[in-house]
N, C-alpha and C. Protein backbone atom coordinates (compact mmCIF):
# COMPACT_ATOMS: atom_id res chain seq x y z
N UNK A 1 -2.97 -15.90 47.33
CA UNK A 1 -4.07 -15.24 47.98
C UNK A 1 -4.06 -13.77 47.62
N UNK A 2 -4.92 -13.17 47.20
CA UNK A 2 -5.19 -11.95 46.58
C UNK A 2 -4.78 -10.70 47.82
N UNK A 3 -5.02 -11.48 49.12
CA UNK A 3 -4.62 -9.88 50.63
C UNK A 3 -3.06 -10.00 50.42
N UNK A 4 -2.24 -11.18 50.05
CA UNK A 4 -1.13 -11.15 50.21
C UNK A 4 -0.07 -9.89 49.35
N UNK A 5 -0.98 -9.35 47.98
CA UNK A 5 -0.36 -8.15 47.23
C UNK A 5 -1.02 -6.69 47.53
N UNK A 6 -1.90 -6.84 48.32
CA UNK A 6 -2.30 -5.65 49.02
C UNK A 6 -1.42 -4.49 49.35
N UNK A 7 -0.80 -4.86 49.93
CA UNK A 7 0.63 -4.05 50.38
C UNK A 7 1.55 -3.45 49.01
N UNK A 8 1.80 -4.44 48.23
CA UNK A 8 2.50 -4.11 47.05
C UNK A 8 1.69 -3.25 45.84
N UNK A 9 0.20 -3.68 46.21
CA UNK A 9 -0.71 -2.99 45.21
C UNK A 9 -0.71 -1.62 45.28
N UNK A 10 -1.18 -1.54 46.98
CA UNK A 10 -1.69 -0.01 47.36
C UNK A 10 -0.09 0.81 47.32
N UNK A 11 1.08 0.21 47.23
CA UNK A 11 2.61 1.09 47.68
C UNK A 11 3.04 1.48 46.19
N UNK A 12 2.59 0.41 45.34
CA UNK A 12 3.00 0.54 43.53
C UNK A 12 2.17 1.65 43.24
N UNK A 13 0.46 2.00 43.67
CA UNK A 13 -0.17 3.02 43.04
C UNK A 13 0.00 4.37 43.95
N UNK A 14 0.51 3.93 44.98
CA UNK A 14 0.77 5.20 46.13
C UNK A 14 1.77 6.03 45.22
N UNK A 15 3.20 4.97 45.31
CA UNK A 15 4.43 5.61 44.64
C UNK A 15 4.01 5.99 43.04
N UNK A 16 3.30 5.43 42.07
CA UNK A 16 3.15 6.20 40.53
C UNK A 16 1.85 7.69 40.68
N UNK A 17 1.16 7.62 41.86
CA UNK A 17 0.69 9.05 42.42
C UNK A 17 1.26 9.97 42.35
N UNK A 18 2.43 9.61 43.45
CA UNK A 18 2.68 10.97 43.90
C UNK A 18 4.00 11.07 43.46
N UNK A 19 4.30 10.07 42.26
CA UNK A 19 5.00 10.91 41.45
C UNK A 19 4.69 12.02 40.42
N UNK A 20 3.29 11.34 39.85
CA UNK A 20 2.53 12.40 38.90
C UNK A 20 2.22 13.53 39.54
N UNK A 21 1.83 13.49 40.70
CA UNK A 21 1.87 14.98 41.60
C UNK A 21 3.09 15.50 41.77
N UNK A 22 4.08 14.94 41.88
CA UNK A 22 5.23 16.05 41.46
C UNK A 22 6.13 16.56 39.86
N UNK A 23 5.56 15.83 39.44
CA UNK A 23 5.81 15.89 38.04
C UNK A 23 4.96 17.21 37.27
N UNK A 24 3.53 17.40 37.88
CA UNK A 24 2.47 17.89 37.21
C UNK A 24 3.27 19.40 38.43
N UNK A 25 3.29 19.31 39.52
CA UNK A 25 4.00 20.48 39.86
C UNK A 25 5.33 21.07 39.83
N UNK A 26 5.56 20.07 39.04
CA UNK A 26 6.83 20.83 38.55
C UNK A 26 6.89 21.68 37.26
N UNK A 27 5.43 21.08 36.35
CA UNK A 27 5.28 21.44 35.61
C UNK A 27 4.99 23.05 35.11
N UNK A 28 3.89 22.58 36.22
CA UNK A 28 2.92 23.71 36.48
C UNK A 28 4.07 24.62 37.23
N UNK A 29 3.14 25.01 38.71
CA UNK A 29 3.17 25.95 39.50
C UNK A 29 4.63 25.82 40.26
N UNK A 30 4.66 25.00 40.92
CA UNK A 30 6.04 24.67 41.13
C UNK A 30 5.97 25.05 42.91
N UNK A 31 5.25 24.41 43.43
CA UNK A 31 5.39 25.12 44.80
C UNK A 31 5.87 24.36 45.73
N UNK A 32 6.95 24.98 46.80
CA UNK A 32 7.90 24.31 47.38
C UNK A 32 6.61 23.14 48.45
N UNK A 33 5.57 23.83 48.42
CA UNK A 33 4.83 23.07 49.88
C UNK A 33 4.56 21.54 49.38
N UNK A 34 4.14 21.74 47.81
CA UNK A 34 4.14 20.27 47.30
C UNK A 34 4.78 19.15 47.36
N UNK A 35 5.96 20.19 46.55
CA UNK A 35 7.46 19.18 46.54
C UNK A 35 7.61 18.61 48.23
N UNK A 36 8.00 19.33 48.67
CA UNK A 36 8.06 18.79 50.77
C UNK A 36 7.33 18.27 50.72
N UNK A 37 6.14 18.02 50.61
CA UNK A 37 5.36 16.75 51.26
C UNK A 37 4.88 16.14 50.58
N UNK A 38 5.42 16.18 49.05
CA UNK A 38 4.63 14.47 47.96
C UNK A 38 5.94 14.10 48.09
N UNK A 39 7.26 14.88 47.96
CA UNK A 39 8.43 13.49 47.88
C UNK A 39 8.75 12.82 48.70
N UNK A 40 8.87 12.84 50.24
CA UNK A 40 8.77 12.09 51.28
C UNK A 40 7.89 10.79 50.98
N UNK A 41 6.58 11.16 50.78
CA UNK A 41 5.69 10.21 50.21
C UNK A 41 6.53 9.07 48.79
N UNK A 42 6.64 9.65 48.19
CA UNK A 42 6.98 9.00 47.12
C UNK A 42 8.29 8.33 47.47
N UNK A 43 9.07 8.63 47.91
CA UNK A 43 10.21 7.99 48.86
C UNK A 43 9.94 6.79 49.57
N UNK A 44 9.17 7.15 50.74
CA UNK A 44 8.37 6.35 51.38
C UNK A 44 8.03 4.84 50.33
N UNK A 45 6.92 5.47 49.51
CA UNK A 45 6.78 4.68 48.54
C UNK A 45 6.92 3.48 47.77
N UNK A 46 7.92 3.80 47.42
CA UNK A 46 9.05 3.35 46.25
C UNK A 46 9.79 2.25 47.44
N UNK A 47 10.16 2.75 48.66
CA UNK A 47 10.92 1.63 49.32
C UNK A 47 10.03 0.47 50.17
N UNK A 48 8.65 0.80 50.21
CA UNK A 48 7.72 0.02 50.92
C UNK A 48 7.80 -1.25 49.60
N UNK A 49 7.60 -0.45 48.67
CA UNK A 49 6.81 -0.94 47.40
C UNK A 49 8.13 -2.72 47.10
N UNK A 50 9.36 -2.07 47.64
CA UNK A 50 10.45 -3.05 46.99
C UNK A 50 10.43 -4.09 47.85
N UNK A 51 10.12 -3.63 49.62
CA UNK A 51 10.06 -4.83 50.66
C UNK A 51 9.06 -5.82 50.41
N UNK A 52 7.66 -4.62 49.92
CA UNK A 52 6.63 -5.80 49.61
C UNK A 52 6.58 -6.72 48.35
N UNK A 53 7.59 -6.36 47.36
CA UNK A 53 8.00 -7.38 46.31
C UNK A 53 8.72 -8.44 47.15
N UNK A 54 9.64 -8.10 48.12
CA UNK A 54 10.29 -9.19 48.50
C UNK A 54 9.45 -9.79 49.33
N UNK A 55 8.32 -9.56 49.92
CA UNK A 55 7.74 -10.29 50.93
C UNK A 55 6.83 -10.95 50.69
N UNK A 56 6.08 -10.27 49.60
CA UNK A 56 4.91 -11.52 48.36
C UNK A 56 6.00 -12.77 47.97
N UNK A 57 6.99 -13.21 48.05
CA UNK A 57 7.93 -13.88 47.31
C UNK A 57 7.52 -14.04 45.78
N UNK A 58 7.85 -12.76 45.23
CA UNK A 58 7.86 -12.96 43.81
C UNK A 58 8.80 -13.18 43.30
N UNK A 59 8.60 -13.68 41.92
CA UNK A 59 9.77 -14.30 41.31
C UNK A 59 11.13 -13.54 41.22
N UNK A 60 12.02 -13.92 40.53
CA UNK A 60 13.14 -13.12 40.88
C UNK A 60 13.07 -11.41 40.10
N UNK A 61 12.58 -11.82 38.74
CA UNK A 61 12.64 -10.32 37.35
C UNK A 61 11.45 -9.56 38.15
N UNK A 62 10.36 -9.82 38.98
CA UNK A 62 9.83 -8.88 39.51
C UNK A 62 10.78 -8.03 40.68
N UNK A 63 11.09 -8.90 41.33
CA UNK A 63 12.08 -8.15 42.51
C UNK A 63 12.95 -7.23 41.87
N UNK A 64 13.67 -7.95 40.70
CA UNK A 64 14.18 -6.54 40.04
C UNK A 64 13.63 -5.60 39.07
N UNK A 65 12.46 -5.73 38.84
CA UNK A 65 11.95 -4.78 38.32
C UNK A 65 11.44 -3.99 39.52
N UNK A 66 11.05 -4.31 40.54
CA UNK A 66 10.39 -3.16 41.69
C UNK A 66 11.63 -2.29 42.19
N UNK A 67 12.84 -2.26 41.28
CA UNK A 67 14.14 -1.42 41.98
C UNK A 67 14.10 -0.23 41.35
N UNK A 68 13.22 -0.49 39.56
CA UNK A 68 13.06 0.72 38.81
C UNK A 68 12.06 1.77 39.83
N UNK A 69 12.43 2.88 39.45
CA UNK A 69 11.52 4.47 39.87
C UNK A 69 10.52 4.03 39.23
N UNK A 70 9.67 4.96 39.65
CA UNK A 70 8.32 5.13 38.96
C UNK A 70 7.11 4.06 38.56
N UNK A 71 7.91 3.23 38.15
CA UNK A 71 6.82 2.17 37.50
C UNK A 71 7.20 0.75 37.86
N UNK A 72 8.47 0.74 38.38
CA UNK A 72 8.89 -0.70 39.15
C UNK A 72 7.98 -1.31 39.66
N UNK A 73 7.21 -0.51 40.75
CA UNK A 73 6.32 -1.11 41.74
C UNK A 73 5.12 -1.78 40.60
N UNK A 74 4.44 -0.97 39.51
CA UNK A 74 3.47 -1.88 38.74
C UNK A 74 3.66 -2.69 37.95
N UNK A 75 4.97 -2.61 37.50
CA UNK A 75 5.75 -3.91 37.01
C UNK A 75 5.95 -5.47 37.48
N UNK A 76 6.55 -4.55 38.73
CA UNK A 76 6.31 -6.04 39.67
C UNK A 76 5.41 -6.93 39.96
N UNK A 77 3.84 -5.87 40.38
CA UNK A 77 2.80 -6.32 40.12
C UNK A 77 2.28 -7.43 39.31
N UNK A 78 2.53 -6.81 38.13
CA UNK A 78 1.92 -7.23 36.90
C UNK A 78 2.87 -8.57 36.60
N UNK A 79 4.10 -8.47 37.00
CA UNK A 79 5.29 -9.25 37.02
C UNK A 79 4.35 -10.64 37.46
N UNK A 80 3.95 -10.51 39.33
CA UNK A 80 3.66 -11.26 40.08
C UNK A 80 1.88 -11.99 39.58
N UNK A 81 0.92 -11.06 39.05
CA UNK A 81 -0.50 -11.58 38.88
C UNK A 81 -0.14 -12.86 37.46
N UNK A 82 1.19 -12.77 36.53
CA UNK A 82 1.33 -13.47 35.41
C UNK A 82 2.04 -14.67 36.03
N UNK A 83 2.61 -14.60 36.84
CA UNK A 83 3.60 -15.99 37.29
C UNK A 83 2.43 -16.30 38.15
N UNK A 84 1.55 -15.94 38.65
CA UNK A 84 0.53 -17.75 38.78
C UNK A 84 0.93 -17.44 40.56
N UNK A 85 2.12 -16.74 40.83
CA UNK A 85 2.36 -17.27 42.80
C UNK A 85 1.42 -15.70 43.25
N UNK A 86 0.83 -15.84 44.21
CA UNK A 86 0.80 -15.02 45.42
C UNK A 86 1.28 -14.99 46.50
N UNK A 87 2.31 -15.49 47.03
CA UNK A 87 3.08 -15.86 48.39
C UNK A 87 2.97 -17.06 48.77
């Protein structure tokens, strides 16, 4: 069922956000107000992103791919829309 990756969808593009927002300010400007409140987020993120791999019951190489930073969570994804299960 397509609501069942909802959670994993919106937490995979949440977490590759607001990593590029700290990446691009680190680049750039560098300002502490950013960093404080996108990495919490991205924290946040990244660990929603791994429960909701485990809770779609995706196959096993997605679960471990949602452990990678950054791009785990769309891995997994992409992991989960090719193996055919939605929960």
């Amino acid at each position: 069922m397509r609501g069942d990756l909802r959670p994993l969808r919106t937490a995979a593009y949440v977490e590759a956000a607001s990593l590029l927002v700290l990446l691009v300010n680190l680049a750039t400007v560098h300002w502490d107000a950013v960093s404080s409140a996108t990495g919490p987020v991205h924290g946040c993120a990244y660990l929603i992103t791994i429960a909701a791999t485990f809770a779609a019951a995706a196959p096993a190489r997605a679960k471990l791919a949602a452990f990678l930073p950054a791009i785990g969570g769309l891995l997994a994804l992409r992991m989960q829309a090719t193996s055919g299960t939605s929960g």
